[in-house]
C-alpha atoms as a PDB file:
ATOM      1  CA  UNK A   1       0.000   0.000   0.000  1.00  0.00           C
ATOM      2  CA  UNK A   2       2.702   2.170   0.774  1.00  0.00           C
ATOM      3  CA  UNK A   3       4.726   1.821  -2.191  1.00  0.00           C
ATOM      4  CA  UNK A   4       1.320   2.817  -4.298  1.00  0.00           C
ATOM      5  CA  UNK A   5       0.798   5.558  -2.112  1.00  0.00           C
ATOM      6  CA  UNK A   6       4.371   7.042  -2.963  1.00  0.00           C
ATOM      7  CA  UNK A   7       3.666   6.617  -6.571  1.00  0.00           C
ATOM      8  CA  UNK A   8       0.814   8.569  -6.079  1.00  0.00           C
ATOM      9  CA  UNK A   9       2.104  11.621  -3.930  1.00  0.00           C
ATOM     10  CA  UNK A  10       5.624  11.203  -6.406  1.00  0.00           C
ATOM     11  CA  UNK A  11       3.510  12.204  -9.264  1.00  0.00           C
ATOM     12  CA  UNK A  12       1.286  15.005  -7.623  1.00  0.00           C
ATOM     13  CA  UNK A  13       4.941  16.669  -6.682  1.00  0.00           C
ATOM     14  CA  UNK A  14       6.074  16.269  -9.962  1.00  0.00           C
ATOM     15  CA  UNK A  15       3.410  17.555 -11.612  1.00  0.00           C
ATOM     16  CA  UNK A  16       3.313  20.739  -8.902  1.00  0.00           C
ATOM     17  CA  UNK A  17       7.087  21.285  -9.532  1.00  0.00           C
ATOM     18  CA  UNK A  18       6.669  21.438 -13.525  1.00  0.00           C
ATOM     19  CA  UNK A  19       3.414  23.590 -13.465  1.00  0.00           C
ATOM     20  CA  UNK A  20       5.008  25.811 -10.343  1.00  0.00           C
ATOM     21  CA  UNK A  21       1.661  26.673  -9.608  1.00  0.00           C
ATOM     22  CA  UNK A  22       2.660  26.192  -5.742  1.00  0.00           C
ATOM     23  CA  UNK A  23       6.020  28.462  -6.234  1.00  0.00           C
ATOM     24  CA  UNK A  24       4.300  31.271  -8.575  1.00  0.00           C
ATOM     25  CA  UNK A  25       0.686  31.367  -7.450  1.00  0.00           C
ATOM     26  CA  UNK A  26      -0.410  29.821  -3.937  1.00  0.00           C
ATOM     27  CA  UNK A  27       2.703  30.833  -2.381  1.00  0.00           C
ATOM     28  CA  UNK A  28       2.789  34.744  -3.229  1.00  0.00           C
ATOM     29  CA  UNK A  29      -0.851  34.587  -1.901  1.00  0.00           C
ATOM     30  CA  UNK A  30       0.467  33.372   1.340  1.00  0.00           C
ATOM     31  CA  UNK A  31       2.396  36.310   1.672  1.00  0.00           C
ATOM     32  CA  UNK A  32      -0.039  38.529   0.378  1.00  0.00           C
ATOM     33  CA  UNK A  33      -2.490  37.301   3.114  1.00  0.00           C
ATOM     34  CA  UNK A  34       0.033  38.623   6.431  1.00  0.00           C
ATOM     35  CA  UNK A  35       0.462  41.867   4.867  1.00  0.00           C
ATOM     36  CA  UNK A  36      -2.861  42.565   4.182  1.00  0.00           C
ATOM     37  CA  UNK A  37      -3.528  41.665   7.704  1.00  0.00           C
ATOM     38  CA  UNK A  38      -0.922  43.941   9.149  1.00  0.00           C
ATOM     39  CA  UNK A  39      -2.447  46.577   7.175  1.00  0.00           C
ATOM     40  CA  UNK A  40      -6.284  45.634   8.543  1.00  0.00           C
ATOM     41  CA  UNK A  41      -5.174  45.696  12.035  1.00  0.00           C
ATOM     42  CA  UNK A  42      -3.533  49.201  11.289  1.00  0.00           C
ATOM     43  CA  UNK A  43      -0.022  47.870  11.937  1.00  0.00           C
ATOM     44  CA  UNK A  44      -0.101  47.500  15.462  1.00  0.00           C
ATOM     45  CA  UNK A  45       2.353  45.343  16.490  1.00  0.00           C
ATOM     46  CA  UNK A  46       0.997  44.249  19.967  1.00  0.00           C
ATOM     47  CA  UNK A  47      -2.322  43.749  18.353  1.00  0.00           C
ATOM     48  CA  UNK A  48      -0.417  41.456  15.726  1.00  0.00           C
ATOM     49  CA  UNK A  49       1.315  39.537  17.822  1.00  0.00           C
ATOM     50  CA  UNK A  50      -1.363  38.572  20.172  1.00  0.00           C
ATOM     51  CA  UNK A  51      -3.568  37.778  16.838  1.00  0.00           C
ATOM     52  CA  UNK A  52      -0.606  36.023  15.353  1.00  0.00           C
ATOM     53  CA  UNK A  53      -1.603  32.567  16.132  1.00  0.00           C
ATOM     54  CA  UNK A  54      -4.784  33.069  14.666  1.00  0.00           C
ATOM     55  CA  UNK A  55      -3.855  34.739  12.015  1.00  0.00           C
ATOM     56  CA  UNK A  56      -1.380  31.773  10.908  1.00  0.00           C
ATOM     57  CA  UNK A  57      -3.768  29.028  10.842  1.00  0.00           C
ATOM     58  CA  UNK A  58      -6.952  31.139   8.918  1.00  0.00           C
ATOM     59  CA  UNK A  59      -4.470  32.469   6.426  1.00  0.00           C
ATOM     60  CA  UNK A  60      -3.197  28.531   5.971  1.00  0.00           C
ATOM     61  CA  UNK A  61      -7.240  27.621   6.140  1.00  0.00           C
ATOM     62  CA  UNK A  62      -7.462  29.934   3.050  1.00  0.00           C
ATOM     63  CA  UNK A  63      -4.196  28.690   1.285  1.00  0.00           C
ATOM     64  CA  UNK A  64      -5.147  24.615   1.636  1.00  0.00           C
ATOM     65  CA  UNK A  65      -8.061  25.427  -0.087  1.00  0.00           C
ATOM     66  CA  UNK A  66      -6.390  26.380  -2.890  1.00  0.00           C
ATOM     67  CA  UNK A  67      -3.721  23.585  -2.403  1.00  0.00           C
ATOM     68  CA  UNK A  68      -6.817  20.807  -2.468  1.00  0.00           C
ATOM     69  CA  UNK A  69      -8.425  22.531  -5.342  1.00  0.00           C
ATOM     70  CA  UNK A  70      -5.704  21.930  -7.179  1.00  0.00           C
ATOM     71  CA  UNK A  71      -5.259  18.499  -5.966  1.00  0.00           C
ATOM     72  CA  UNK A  72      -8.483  17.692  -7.059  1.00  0.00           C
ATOM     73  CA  UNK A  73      -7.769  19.522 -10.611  1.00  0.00           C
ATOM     74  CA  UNK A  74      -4.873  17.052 -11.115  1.00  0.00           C
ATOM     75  CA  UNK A  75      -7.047  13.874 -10.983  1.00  0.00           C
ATOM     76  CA  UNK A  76     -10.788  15.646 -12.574  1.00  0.00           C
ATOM     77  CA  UNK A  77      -8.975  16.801 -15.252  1.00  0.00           C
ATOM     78  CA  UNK A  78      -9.252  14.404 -18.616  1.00  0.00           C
ATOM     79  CA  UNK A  79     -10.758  11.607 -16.053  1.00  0.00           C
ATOM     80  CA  UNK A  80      -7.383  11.036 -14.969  1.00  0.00           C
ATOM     81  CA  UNK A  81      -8.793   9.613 -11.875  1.00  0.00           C
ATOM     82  CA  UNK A  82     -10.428   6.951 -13.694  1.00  0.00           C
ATOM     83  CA  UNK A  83      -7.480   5.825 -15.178  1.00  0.00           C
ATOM     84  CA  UNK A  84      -5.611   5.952 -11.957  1.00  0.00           C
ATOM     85  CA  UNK A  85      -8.099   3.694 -10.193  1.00  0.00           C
ATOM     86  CA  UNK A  86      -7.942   1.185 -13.603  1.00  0.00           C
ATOM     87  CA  UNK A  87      -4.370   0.867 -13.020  1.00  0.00           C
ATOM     88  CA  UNK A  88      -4.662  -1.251  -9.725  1.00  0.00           C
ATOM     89  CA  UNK A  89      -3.520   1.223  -7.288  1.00  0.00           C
ATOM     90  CA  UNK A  90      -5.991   0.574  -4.372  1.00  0.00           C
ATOM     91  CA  UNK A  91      -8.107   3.451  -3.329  1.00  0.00           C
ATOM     92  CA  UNK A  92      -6.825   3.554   0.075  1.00  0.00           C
ATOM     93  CA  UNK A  93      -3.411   3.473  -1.677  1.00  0.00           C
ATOM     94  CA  UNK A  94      -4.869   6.684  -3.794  1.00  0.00           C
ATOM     95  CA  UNK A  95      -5.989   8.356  -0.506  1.00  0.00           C
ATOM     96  CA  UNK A  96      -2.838   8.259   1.264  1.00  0.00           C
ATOM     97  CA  UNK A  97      -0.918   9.260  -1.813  1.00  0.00           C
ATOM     98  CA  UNK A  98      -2.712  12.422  -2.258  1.00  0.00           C
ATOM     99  CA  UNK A  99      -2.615  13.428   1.555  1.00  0.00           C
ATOM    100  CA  UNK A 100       0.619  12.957   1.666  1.00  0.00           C
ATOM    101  CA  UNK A 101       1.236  15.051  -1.066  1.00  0.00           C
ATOM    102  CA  UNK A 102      -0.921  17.782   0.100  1.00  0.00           C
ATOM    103  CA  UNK A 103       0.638  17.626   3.426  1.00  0.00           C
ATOM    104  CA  UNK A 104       4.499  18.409   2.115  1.00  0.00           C
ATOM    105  CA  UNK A 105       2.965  20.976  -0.448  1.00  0.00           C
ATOM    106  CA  UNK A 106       1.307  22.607   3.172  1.00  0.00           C
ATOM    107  CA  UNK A 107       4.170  22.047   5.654  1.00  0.00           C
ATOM    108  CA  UNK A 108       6.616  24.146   2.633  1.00  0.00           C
ATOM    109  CA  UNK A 109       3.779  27.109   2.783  1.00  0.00           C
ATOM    110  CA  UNK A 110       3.560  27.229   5.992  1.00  0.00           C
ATOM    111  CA  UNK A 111       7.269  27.188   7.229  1.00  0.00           C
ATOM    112  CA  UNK A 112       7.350  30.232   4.735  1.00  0.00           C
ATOM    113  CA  UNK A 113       4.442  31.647   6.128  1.00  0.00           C
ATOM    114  CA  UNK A 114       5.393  31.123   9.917  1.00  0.00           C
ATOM    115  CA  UNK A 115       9.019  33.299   8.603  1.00  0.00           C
ATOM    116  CA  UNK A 116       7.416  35.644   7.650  1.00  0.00           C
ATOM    117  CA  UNK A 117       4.907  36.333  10.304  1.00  0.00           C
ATOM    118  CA  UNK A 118       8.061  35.761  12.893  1.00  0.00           C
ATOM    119  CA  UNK A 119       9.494  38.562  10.797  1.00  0.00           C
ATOM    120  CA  UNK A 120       6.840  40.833  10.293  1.00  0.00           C
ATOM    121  CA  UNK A 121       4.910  40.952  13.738  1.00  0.00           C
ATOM    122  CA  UNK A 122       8.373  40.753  15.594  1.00  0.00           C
ATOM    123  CA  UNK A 123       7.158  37.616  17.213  1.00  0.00           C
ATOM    124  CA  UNK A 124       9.505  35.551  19.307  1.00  0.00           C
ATOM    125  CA  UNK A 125       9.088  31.576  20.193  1.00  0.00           C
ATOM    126  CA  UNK A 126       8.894  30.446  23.947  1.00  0.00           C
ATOM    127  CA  UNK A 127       8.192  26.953  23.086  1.00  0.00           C
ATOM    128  CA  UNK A 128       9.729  25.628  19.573  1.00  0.00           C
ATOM    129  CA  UNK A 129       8.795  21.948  20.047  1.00  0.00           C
ATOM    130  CA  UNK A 130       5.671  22.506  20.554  1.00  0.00           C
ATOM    131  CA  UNK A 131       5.582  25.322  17.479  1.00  0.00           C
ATOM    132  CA  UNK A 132       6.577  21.900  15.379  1.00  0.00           C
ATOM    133  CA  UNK A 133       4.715  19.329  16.509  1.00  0.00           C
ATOM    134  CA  UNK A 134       1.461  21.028  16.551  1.00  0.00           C
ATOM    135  CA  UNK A 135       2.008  22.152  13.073  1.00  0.00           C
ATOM    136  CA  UNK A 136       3.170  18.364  12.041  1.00  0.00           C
ATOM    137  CA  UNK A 137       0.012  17.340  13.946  1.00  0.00           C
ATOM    138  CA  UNK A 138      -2.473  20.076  12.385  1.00  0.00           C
ATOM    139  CA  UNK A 139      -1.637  19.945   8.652  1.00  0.00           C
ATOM    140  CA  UNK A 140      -1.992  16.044   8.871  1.00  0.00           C
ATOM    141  CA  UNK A 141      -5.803  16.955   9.907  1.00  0.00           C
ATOM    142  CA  UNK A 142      -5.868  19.621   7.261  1.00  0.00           C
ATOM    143  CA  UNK A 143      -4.141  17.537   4.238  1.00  0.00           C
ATOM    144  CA  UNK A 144      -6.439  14.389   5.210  1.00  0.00           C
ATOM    145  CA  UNK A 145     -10.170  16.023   6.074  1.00  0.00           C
ATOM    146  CA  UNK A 146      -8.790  18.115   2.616  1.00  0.00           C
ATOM    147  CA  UNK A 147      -8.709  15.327   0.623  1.00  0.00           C
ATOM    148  CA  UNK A 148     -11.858  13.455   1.232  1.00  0.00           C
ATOM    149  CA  UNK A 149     -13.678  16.778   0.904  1.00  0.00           C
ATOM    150  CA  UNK A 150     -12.128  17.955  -2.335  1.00  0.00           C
ATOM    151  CA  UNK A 151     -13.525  14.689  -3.520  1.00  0.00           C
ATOM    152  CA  UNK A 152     -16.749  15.253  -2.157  1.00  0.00           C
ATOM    153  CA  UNK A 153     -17.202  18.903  -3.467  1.00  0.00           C
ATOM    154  CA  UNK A 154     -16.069  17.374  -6.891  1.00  0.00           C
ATOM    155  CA  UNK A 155     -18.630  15.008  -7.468  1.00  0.00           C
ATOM    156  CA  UNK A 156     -21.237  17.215  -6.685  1.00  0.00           C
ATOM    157  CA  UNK A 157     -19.916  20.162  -9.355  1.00  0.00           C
ATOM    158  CA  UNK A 158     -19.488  23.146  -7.724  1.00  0.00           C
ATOM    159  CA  UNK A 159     -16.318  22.203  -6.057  1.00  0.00           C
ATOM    160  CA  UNK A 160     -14.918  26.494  -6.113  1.00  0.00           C
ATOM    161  CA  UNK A 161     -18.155  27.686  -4.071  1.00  0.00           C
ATOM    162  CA  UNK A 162     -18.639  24.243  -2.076  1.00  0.00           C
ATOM    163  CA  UNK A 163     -15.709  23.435  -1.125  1.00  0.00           C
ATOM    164  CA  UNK A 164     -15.544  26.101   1.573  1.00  0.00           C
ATOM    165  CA  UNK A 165     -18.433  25.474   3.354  1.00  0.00           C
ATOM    166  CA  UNK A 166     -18.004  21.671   3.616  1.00  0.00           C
ATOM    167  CA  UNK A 167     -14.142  21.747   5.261  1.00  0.00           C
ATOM    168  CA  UNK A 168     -13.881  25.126   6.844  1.00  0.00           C
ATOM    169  CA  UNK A 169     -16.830  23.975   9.802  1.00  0.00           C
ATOM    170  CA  UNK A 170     -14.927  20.351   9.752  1.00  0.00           C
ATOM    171  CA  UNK A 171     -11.910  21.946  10.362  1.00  0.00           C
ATOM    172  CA  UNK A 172     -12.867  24.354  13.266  1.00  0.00           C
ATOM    173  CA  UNK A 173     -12.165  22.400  16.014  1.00  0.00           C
ATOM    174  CA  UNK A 174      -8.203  21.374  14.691  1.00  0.00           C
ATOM    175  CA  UNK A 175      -8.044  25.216  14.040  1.00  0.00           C
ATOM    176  CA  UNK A 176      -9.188  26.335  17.638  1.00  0.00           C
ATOM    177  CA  UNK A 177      -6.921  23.985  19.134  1.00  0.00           C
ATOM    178  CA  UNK A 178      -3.825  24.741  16.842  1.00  0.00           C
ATOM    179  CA  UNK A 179      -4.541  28.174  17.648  1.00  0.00           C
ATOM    180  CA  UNK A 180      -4.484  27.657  21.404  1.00  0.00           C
ATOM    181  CA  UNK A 181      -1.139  25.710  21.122  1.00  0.00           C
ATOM    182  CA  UNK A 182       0.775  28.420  18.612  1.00  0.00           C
ATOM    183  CA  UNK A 183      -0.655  30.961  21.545  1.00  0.00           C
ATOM    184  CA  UNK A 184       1.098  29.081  24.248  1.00  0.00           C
ATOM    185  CA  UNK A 185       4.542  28.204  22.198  1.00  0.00           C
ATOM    186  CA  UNK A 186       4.350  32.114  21.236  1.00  0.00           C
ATOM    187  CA  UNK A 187       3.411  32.849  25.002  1.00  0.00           C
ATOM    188  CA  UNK A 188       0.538  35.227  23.699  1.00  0.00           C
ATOM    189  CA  UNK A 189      -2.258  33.323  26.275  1.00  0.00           C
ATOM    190  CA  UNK A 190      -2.539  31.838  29.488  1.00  0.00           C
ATOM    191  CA  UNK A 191      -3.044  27.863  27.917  1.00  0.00           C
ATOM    192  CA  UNK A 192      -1.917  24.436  28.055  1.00  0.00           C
ATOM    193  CA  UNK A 193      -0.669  24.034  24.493  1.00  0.00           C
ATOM    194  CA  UNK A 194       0.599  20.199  25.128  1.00  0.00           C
ATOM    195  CA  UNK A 195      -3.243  19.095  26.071  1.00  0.00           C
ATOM    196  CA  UNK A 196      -4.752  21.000  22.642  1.00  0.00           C
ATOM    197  CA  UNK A 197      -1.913  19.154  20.964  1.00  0.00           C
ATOM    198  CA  UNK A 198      -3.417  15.870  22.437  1.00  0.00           C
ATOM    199  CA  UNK A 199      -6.785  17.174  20.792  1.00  0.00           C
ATOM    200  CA  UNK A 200      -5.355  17.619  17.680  1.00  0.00           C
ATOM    201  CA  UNK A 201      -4.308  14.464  17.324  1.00  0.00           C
ATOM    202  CA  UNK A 202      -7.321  12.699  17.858  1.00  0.00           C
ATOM    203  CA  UNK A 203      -8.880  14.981  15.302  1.00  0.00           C
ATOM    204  CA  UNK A 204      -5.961  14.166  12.916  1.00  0.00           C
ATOM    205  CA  UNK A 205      -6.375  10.241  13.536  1.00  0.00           C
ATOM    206  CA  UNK A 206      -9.496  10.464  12.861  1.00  0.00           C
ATOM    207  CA  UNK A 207      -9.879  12.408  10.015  1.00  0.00           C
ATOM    208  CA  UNK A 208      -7.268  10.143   8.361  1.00  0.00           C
ATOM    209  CA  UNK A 209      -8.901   7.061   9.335  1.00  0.00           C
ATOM    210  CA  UNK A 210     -12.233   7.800   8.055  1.00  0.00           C
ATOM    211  CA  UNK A 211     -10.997   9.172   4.616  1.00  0.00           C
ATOM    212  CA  UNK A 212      -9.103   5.496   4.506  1.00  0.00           C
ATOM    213  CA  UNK A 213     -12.355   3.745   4.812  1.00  0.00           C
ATOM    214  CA  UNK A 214     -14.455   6.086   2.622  1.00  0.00           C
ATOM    215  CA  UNK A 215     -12.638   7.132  -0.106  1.00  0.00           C
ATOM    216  CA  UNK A 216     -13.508   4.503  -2.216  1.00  0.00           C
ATOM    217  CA  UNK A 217     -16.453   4.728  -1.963  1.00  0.00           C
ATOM    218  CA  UNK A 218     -16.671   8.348  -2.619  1.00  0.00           C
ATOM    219  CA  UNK A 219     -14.581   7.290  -5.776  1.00  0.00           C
ATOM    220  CA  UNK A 220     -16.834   5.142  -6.791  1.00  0.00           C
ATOM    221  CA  UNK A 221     -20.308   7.068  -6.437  1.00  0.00           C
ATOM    222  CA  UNK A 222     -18.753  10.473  -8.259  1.00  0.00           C
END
């Protein structure tokens, strides 16, 4: 399983690195978001670094949705995925692949983003491990609740407008808790970051677990 899985993330990478859609699109918009931020909150740098957490994890929200749109665009387009699930790669094989891919195409986006909000709201780190594992932890719920869902929003045709409202509500509870954690590694609030972390990673197991059994299916029906 895992050596289909690899074949399937290998070619999403390739095919991001010769389109550099990731390097020339998504992640100027990443940067785009922060500034436009620091301009909303009129520049304040207090006010920015106590929003910081929060900021991070809506402005990567807004970026994985154009990560899994794209994701999905790779396999839609020409039935690709039809041909991909005629080749004897296993669905669950397919799932994993395309997680994983989606996960190191998030974790590169956000280690720029989290530079340049360090930079830019003059934040400093109290509690780096925790800074790293939550965001390990996080963008495996994001990259695996994204996949499913892209999927989902696919088959019913209106994946640009749906796609939105079908992850963003599933992925408010990893985003409260990730927020809570960055806010105690940045020491911005007065929380137990390590016990959201042990949230988030029931939220991540399960999110991957059900898109393992399910995807499939979902395959199969759009």
């Amino acid at each position: 399983m895992f050596r289909d899985a690899w074949l399937v993330t290998k070619k999403d990478l390739l095919i991001e690195l010769r389109s550099r859609i990731l390097i020339n699109q998504i992640a100027p918009y990443t940067l785009l978001i922060l500034v436009l931020f620091g301009f909303a909150l009129d520049a304040d740098t207090e006010t920015l670094r106590d929003t910081g957490p929060g900021l991070f994890w809506v402005s990567t929200l807004l970026v994985a949705i154009l990560a899994i749109q794209r994701s999905v665009d790779v396999e839609t387009s020409d039935s690709a995925i039809d041909r991909l699930m005629l080749s004897g790669i296993s669905p669950t094989s397919i799932y994993v692949g395309k997680t994983i891919g989606l996960y190191l195409q998030l974790i590169v986006l956000e280690a720029l983003l989290f530079t340049v909000m360090v930079v830019l709201f003059d934040m400093s780190v109290v509690d780096y491990p925790l800074v790293i594992v939550s965001a390990v932890v996080t963008t495996l719920a994001i990259s695996s609740s994204g996949t499913l869902y892209g999927v989902i929003a696919s088959g019913l045709g209106v994946r640009e407008t749906l796609l939105p409202v079908l992850f963003l509500p599933v992925l408010a509870p990893a985003v409260i808790g990730a927020t809570r954690a960055f806010g105690d590694a940045f020491g911005r609030v007065n929380a137990d970051g390590w016990a959201w972390l042990g949230l988030l990673s029931v939220i991540a197991i399960v999110y991957t677990l059900v898109g393992m059994l399910t995807y499939g299916n979902i395959i199969e029906d759009t």
